[in-house]
PDB file of N, CA and C in Angstrom:
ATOM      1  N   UNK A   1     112.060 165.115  25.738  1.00  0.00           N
ATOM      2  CA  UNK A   1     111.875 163.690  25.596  1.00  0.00           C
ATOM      3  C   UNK A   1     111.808 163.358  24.112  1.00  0.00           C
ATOM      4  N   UNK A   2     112.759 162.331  23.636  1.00  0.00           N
ATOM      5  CA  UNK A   2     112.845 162.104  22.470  1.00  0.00           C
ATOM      6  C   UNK A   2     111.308 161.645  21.907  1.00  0.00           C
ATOM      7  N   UNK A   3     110.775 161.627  20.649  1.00  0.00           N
ATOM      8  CA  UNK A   3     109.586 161.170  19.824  1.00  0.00           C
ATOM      9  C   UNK A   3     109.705 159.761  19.938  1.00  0.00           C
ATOM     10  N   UNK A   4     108.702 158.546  20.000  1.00  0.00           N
ATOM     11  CA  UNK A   4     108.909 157.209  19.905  1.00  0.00           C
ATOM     12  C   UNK A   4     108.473 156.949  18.525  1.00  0.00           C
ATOM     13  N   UNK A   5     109.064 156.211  17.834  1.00  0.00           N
ATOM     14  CA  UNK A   5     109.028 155.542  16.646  1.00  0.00           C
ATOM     15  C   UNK A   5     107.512 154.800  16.716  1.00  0.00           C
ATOM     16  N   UNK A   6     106.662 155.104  16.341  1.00  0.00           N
ATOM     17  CA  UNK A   6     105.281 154.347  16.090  1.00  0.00           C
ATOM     18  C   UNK A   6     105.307 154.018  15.072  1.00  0.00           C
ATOM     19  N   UNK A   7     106.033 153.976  14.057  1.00  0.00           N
ATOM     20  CA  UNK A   7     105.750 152.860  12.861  1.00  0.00           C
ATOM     21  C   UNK A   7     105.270 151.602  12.687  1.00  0.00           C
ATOM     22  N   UNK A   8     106.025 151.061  14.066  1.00  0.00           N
ATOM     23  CA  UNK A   8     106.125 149.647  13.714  1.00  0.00           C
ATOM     24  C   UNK A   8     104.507 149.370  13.624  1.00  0.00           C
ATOM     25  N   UNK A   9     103.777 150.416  14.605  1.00  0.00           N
ATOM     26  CA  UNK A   9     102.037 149.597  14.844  1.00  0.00           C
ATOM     27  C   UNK A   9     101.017 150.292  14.203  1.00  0.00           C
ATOM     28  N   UNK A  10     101.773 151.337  12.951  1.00  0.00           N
ATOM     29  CA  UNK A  10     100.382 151.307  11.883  1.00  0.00           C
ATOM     30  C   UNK A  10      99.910 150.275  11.302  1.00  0.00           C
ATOM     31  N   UNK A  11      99.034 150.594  11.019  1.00  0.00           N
ATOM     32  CA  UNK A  11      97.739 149.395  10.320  1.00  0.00           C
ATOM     33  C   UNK A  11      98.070 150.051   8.700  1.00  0.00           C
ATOM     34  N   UNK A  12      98.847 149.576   7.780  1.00  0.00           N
ATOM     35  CA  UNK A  12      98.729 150.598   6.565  1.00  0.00           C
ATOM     36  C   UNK A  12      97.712 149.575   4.885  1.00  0.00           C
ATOM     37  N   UNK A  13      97.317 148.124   5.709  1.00  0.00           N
ATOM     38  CA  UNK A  13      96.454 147.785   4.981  1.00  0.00           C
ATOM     39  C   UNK A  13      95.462 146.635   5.589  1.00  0.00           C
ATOM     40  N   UNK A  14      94.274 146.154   5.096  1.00  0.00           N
ATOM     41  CA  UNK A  14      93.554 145.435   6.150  1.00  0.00           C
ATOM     42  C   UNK A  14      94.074 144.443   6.684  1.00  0.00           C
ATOM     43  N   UNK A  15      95.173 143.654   5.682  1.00  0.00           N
ATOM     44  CA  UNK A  15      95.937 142.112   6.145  1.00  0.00           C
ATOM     45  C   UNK A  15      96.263 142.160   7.106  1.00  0.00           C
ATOM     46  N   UNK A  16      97.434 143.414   8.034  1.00  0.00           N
ATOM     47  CA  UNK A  16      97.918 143.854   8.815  1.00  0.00           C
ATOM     48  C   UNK A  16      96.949 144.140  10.107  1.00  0.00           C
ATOM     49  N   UNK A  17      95.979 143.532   9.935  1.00  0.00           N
ATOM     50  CA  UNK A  17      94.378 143.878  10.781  1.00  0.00           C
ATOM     51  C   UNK A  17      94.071 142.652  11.739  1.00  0.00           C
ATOM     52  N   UNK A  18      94.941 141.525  11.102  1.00  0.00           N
ATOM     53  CA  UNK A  18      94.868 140.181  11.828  1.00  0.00           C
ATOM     54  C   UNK A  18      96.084 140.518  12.876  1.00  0.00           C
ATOM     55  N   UNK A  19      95.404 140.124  14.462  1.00  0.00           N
ATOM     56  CA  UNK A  19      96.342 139.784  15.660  1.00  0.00           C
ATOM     57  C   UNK A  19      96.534 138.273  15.261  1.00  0.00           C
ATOM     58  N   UNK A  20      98.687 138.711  14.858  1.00  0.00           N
ATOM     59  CA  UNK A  20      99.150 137.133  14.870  1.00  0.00           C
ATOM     60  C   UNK A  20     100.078 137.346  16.065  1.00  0.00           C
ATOM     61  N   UNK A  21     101.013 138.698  16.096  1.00  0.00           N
ATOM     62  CA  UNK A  21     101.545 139.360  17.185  1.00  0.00           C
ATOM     63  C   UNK A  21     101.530 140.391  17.762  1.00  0.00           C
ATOM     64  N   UNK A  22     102.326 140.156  19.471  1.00  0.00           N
ATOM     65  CA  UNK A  22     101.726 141.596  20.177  1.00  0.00           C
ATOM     66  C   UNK A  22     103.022 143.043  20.365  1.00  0.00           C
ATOM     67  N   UNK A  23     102.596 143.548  20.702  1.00  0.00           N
ATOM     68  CA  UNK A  23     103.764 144.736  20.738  1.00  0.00           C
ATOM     69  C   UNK A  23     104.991 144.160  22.086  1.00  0.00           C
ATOM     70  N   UNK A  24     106.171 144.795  21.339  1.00  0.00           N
ATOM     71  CA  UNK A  24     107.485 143.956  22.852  1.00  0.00           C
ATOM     72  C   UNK A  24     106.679 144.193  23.970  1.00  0.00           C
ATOM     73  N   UNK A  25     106.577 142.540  24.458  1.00  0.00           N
ATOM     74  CA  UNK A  25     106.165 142.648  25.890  1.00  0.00           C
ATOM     75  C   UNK A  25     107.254 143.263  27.054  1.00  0.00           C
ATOM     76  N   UNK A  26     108.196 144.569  27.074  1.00  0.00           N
ATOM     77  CA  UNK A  26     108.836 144.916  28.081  1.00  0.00           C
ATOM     78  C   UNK A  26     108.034 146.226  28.308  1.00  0.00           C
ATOM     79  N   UNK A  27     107.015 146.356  27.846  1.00  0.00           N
ATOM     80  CA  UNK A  27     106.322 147.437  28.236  1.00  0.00           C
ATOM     81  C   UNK A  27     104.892 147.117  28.352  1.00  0.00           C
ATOM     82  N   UNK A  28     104.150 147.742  29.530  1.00  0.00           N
ATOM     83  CA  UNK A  28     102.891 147.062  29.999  1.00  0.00           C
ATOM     84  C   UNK A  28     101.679 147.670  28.485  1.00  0.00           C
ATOM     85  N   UNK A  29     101.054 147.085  28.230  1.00  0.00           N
ATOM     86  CA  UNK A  29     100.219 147.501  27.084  1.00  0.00           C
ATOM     87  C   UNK A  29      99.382 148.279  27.704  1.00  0.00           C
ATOM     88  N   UNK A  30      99.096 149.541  28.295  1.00  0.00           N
ATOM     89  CA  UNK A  30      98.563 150.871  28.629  1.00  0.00           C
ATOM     90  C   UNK A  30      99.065 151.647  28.170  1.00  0.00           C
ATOM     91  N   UNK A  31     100.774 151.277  27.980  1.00  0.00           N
ATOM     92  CA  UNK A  31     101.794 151.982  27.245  1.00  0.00           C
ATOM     93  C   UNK A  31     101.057 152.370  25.912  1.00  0.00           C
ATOM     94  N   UNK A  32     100.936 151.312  25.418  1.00  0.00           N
ATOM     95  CA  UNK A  32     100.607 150.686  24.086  1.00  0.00           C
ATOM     96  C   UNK A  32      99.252 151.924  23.241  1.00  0.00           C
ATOM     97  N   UNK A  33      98.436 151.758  24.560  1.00  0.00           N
ATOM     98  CA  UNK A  33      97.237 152.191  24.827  1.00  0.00           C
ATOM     99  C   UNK A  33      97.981 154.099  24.498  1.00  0.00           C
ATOM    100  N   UNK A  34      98.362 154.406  25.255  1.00  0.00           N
ATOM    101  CA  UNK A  34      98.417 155.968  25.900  1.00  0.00           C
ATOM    102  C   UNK A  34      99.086 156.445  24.046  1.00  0.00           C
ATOM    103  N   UNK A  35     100.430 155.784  23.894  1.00  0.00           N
ATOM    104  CA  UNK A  35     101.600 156.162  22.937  1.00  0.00           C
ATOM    105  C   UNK A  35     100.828 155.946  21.431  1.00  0.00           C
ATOM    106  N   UNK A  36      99.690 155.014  21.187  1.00  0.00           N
ATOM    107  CA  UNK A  36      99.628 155.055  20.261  1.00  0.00           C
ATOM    108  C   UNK A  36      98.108 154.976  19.646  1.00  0.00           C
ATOM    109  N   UNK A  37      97.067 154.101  20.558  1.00  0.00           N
ATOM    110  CA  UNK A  37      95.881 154.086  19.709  1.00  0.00           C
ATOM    111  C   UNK A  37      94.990 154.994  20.097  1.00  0.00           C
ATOM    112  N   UNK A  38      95.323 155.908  21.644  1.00  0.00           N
ATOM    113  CA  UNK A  38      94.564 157.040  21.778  1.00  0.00           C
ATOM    114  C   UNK A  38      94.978 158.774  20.545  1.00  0.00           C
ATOM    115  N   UNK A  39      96.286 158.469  20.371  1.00  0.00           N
ATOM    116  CA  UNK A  39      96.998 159.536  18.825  1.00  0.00           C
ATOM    117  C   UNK A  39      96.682 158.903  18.083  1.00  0.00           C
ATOM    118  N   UNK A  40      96.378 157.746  17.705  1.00  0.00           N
ATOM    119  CA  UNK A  40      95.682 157.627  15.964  1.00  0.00           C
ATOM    120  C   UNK A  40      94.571 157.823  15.954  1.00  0.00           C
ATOM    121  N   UNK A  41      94.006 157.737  17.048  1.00  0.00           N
ATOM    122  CA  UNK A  41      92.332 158.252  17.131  1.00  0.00           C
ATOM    123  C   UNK A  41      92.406 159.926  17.371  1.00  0.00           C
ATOM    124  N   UNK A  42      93.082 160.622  17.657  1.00  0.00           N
ATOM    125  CA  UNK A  42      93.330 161.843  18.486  1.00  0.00           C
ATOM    126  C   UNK A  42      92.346 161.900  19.247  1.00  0.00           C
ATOM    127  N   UNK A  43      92.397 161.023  20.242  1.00  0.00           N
ATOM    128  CA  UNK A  43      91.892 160.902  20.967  1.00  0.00           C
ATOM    129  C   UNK A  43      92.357 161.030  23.130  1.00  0.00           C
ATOM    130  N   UNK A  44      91.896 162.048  23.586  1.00  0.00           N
ATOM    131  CA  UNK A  44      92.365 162.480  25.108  1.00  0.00           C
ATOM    132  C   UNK A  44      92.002 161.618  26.078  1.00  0.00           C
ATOM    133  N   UNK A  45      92.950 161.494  27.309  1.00  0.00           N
ATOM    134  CA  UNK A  45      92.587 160.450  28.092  1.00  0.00           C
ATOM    135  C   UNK A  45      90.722 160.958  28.844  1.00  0.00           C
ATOM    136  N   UNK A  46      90.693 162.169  29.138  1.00  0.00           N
ATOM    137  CA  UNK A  46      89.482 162.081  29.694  1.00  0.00           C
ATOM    138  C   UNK A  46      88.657 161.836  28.645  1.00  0.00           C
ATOM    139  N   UNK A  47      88.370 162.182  26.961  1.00  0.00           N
ATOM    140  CA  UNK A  47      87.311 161.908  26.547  1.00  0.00           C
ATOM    141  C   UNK A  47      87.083 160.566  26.411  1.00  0.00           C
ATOM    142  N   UNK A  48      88.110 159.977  26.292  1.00  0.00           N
ATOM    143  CA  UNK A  48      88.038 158.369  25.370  1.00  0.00           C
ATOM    144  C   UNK A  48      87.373 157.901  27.109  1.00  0.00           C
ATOM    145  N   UNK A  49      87.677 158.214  28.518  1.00  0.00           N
ATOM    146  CA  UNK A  49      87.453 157.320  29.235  1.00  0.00           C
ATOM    147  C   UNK A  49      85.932 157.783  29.462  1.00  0.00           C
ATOM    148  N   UNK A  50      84.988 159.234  28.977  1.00  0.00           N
ATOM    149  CA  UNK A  50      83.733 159.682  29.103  1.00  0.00           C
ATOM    150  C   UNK A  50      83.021 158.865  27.821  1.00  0.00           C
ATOM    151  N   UNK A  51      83.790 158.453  26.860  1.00  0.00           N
ATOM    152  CA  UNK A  51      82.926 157.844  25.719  1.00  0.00           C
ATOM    153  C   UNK A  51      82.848 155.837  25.935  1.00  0.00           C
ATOM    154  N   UNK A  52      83.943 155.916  26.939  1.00  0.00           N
ATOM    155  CA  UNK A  52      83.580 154.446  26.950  1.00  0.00           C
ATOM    156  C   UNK A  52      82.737 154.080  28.126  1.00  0.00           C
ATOM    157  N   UNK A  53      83.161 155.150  29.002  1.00  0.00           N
ATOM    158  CA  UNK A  53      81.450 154.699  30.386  1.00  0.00           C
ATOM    159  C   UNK A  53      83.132 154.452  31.520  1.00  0.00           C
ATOM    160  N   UNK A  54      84.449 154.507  31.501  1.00  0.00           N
ATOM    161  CA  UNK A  54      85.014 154.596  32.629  1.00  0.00           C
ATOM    162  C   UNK A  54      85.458 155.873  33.349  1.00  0.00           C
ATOM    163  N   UNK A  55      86.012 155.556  34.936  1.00  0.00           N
ATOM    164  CA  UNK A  55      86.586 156.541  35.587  1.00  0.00           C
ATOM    165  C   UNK A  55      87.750 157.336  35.152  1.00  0.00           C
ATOM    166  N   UNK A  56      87.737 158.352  35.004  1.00  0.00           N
ATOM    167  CA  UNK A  56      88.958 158.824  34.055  1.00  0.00           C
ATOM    168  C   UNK A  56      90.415 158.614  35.110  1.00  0.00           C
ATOM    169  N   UNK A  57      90.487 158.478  36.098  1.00  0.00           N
ATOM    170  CA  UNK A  57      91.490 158.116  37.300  1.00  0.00           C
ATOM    171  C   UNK A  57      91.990 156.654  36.979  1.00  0.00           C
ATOM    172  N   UNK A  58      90.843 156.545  36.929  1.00  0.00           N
ATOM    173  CA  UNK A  58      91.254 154.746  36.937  1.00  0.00           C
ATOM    174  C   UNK A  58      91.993 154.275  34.810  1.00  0.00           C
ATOM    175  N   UNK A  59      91.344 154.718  33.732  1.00  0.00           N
ATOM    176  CA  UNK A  59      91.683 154.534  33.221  1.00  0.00           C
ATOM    177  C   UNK A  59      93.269 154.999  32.938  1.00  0.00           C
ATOM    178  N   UNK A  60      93.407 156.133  33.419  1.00  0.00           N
ATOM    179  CA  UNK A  60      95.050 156.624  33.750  1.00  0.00           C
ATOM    180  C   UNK A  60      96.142 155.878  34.340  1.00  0.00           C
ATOM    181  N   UNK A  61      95.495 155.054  35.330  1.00  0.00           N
ATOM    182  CA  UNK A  61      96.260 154.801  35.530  1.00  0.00           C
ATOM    183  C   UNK A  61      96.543 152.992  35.223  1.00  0.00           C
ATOM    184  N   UNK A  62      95.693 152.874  34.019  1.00  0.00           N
ATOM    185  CA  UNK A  62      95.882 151.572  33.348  1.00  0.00           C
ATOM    186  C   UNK A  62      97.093 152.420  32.313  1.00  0.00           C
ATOM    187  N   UNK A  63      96.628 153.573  31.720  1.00  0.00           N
ATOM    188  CA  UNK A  63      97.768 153.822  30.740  1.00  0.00           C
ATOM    189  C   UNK A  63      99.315 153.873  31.453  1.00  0.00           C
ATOM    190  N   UNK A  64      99.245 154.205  32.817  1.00  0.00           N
ATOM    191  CA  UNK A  64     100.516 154.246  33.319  1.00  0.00           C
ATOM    192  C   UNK A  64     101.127 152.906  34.080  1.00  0.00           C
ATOM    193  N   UNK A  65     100.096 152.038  33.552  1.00  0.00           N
ATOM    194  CA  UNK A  65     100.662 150.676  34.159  1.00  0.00           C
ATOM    195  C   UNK A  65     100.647 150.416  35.507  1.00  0.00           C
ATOM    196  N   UNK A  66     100.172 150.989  36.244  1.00  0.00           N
ATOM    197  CA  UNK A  66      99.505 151.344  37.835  1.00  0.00           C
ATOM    198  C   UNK A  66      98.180 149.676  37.417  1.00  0.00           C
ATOM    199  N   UNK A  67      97.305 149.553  36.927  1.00  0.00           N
ATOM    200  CA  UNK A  67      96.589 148.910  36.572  1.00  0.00           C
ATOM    201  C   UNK A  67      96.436 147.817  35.490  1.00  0.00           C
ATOM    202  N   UNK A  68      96.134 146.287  35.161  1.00  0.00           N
ATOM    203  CA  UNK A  68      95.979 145.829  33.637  1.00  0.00           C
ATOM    204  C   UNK A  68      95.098 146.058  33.369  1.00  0.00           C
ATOM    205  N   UNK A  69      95.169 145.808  32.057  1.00  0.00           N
ATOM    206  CA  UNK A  69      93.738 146.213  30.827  1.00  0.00           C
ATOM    207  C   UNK A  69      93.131 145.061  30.969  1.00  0.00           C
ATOM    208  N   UNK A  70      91.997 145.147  31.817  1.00  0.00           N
ATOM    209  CA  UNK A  70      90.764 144.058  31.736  1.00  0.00           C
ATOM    210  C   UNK A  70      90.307 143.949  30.538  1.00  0.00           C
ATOM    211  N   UNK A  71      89.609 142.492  30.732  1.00  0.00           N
ATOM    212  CA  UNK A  71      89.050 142.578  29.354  1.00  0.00           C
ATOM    213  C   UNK A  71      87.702 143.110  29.300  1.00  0.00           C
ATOM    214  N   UNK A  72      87.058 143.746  30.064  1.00  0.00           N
ATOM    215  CA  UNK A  72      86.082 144.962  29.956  1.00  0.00           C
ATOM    216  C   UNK A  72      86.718 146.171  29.428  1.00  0.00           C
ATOM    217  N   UNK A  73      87.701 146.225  29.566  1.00  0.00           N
ATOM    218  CA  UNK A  73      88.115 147.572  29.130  1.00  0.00           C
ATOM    219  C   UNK A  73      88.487 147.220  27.743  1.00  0.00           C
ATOM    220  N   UNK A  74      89.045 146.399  27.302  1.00  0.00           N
ATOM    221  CA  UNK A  74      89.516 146.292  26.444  1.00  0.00           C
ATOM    222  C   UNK A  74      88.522 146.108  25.010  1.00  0.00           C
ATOM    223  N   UNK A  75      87.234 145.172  25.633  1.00  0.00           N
ATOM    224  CA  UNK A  75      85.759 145.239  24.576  1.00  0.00           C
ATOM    225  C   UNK A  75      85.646 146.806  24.442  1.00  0.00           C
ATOM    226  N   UNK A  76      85.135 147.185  25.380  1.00  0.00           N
ATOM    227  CA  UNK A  76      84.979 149.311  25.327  1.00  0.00           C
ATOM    228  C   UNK A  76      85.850 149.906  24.506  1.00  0.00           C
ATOM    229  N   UNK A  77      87.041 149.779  24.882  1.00  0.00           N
ATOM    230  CA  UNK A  77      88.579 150.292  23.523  1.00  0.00           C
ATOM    231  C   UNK A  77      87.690 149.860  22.488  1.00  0.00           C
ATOM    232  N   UNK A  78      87.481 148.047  22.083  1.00  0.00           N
ATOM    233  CA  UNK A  78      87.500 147.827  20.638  1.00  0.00           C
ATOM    234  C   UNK A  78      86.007 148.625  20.035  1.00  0.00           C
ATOM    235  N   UNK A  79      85.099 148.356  20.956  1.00  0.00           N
ATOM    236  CA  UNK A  79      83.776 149.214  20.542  1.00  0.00           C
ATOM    237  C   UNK A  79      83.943 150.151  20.123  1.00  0.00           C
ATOM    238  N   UNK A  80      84.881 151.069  20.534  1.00  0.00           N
ATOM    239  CA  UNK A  80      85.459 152.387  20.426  1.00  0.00           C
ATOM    240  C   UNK A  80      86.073 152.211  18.996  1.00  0.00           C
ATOM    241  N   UNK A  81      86.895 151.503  18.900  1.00  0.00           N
ATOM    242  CA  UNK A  81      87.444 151.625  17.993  1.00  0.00           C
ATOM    243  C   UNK A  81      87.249 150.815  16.651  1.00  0.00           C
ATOM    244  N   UNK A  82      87.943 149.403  16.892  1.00  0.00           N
ATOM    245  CA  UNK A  82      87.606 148.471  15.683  1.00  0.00           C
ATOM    246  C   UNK A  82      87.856 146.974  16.893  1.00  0.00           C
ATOM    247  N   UNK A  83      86.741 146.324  16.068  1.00  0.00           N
ATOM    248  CA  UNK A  83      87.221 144.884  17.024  1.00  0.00           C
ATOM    249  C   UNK A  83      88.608 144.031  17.353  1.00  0.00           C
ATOM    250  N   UNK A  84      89.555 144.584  16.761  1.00  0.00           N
ATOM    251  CA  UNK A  84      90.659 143.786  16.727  1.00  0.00           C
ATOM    252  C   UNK A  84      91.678 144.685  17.481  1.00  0.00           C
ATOM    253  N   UNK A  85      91.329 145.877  18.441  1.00  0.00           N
ATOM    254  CA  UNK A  85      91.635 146.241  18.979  1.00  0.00           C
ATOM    255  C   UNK A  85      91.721 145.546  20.679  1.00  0.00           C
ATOM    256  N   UNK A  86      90.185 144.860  20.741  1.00  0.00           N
ATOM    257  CA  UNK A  86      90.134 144.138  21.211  1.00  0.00           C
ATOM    258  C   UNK A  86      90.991 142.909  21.946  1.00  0.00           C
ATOM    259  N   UNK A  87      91.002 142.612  20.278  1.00  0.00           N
ATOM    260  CA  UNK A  87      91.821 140.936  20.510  1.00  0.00           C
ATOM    261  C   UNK A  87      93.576 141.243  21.207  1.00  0.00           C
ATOM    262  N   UNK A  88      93.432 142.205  20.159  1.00  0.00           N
ATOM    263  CA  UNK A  88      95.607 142.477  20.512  1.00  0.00           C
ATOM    264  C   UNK A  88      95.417 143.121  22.118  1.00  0.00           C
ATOM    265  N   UNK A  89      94.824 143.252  22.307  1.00  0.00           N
ATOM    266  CA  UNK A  89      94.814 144.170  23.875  1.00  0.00           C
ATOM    267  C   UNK A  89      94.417 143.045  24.627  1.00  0.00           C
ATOM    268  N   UNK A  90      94.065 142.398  24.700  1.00  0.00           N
ATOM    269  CA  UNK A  90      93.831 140.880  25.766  1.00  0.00           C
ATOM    270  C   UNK A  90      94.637 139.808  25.380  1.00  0.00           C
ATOM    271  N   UNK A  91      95.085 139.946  24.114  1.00  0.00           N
ATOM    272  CA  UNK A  91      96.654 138.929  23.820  1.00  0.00           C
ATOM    273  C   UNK A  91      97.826 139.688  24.460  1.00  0.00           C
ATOM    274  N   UNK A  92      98.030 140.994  24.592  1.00  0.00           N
ATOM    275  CA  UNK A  92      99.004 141.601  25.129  1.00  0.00           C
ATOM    276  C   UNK A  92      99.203 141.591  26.167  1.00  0.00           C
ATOM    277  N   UNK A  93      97.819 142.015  27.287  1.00  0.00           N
ATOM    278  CA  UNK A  93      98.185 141.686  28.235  1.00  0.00           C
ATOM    279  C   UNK A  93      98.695 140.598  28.744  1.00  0.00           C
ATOM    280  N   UNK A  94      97.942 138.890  28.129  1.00  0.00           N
ATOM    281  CA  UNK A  94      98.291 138.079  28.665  1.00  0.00           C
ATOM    282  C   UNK A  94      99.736 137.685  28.495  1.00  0.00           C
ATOM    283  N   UNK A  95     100.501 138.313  27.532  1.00  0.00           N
ATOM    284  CA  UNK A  95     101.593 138.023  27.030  1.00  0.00           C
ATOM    285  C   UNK A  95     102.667 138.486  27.783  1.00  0.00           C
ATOM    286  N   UNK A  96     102.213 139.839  28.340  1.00  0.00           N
ATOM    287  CA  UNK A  96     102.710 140.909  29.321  1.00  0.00           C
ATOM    288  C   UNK A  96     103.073 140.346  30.786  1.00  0.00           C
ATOM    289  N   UNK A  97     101.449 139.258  30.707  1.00  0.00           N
ATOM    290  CA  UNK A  97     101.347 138.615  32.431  1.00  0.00           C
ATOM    291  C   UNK A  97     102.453 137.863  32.466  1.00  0.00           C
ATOM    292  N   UNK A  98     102.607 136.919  31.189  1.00  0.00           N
ATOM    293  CA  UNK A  98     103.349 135.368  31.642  1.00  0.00           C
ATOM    294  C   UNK A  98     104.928 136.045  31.429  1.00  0.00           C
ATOM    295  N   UNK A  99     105.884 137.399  30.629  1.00  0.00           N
ATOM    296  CA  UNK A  99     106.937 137.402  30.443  1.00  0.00           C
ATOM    297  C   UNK A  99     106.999 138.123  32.107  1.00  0.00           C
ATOM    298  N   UNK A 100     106.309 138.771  32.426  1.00  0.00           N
ATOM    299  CA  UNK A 100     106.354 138.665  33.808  1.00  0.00           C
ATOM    300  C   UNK A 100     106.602 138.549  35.586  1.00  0.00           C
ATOM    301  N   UNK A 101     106.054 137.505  34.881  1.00  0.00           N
ATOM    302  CA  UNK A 101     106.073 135.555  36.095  1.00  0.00           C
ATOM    303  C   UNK A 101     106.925 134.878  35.489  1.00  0.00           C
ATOM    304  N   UNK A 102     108.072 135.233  34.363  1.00  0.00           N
ATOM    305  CA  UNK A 102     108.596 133.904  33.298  1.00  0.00           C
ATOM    306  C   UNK A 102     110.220 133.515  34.965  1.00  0.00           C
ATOM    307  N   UNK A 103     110.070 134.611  35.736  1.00  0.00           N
ATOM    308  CA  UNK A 103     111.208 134.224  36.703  1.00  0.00           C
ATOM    309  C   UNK A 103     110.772 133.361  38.128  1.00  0.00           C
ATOM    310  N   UNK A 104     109.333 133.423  38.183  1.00  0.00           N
ATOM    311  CA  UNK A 104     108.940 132.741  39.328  1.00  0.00           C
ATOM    312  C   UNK A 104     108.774 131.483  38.896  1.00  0.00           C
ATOM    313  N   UNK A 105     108.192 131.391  37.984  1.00  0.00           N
ATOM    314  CA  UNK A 105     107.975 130.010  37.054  1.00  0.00           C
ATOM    315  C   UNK A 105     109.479 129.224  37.088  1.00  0.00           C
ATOM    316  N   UNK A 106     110.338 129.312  36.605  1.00  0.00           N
ATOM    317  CA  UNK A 106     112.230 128.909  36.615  1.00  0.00           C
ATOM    318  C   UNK A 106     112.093 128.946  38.000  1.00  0.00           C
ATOM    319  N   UNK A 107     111.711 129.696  38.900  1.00  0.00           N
ATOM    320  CA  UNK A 107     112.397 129.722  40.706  1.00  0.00           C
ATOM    321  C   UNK A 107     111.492 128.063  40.897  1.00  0.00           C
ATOM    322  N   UNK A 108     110.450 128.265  40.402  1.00  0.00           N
ATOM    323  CA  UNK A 108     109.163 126.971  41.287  1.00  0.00           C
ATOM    324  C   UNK A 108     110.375 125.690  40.664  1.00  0.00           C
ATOM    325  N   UNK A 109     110.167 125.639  39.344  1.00  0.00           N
ATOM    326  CA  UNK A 109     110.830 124.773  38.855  1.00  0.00           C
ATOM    327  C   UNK A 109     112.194 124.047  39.404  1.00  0.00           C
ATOM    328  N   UNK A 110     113.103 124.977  39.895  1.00  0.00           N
ATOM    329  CA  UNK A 110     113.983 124.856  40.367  1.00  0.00           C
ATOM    330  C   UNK A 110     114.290 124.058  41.878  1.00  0.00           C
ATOM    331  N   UNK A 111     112.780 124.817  42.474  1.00  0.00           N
ATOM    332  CA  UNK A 111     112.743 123.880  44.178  1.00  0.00           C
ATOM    333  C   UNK A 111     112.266 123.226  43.994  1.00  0.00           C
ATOM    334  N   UNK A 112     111.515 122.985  42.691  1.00  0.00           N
ATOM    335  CA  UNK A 112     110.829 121.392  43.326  1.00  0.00           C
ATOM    336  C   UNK A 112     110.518 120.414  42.210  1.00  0.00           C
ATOM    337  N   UNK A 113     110.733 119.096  43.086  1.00  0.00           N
ATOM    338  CA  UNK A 113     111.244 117.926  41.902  1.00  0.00           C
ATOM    339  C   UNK A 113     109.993 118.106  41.379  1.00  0.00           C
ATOM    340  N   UNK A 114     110.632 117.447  39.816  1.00  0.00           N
ATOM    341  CA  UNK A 114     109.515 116.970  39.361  1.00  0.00           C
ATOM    342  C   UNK A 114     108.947 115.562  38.822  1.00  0.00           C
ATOM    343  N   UNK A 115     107.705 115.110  38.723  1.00  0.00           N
ATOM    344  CA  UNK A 115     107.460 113.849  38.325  1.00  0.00           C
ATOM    345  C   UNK A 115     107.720 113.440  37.263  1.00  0.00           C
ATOM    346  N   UNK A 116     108.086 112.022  37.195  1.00  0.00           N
ATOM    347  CA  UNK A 116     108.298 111.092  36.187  1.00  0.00           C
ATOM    348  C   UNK A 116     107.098 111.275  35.566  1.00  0.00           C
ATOM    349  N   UNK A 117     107.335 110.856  33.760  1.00  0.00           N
ATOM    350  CA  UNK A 117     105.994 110.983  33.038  1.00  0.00           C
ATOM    351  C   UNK A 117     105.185 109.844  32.988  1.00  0.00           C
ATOM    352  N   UNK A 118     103.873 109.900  33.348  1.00  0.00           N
ATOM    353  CA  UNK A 118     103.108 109.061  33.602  1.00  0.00           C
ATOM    354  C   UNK A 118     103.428 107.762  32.561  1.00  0.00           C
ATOM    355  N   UNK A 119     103.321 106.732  33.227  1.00  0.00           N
ATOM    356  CA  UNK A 119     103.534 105.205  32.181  1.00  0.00           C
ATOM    357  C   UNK A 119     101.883 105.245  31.200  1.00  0.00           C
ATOM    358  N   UNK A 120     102.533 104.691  29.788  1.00  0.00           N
ATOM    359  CA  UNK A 120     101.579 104.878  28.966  1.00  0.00           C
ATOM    360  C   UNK A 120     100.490 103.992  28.903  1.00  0.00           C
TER     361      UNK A 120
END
């Protein structure tokens, strides 16, 4: 299996520390989770899930996208780690949710009329 390019999501100074964006939403952010902030921590799926207080089953299978990253899990990650681990991991997911649903959303749209904009 080829190596994945993790460049793009080092942190190589604090500016780079602000969530303005999230990683391509075509991959569920457990991905995100497994490929990259548990190896910059060198960090193993069973310890990281014994140091944050979860099931090591269950956190597995958030990394394999079987599950989303609650935002309980995601405070525990940032505790773990740094707070802004946090933030990008509950912006991701939600970002993850809506590209999604972005085809059911166009289907709703499509069957059903919609209203005139309210008179001002």
């Amino acid at each position: 299996m080829a190596k994945r390019d993790d460049a793009q999501y080092k942190i190589a100074k604090a500016s780079e520390m602000i969530v303005s964006a999230v990683p391509p939403v075509d991959r569920h952010p457990g991905t995100f989770i497994k490929e990259v902030l548990l190896p910059e921590y060198s960090l193993s799926v069973a310890e990281t899930a014994r140091r944050i207080g979860v099931d090591r089953a269950g956190f597995n299978g958030v990394l394999t996208g079987k599950y989303d990253v609650s935002r309980d899990l995601a405070y525990k990650l940032g505790a773990l780690t740094r707070d802004e681990v946090a933030d990008l991991l509950i912006a991701y997911q939600h970002a993850f949710d809506l590209a999604k649903e972005r085809d059911k959303r166009e289907a709703y749209k499509a069957t059903i009329e919609r209203l005139a904009a309210p008179p001002v």
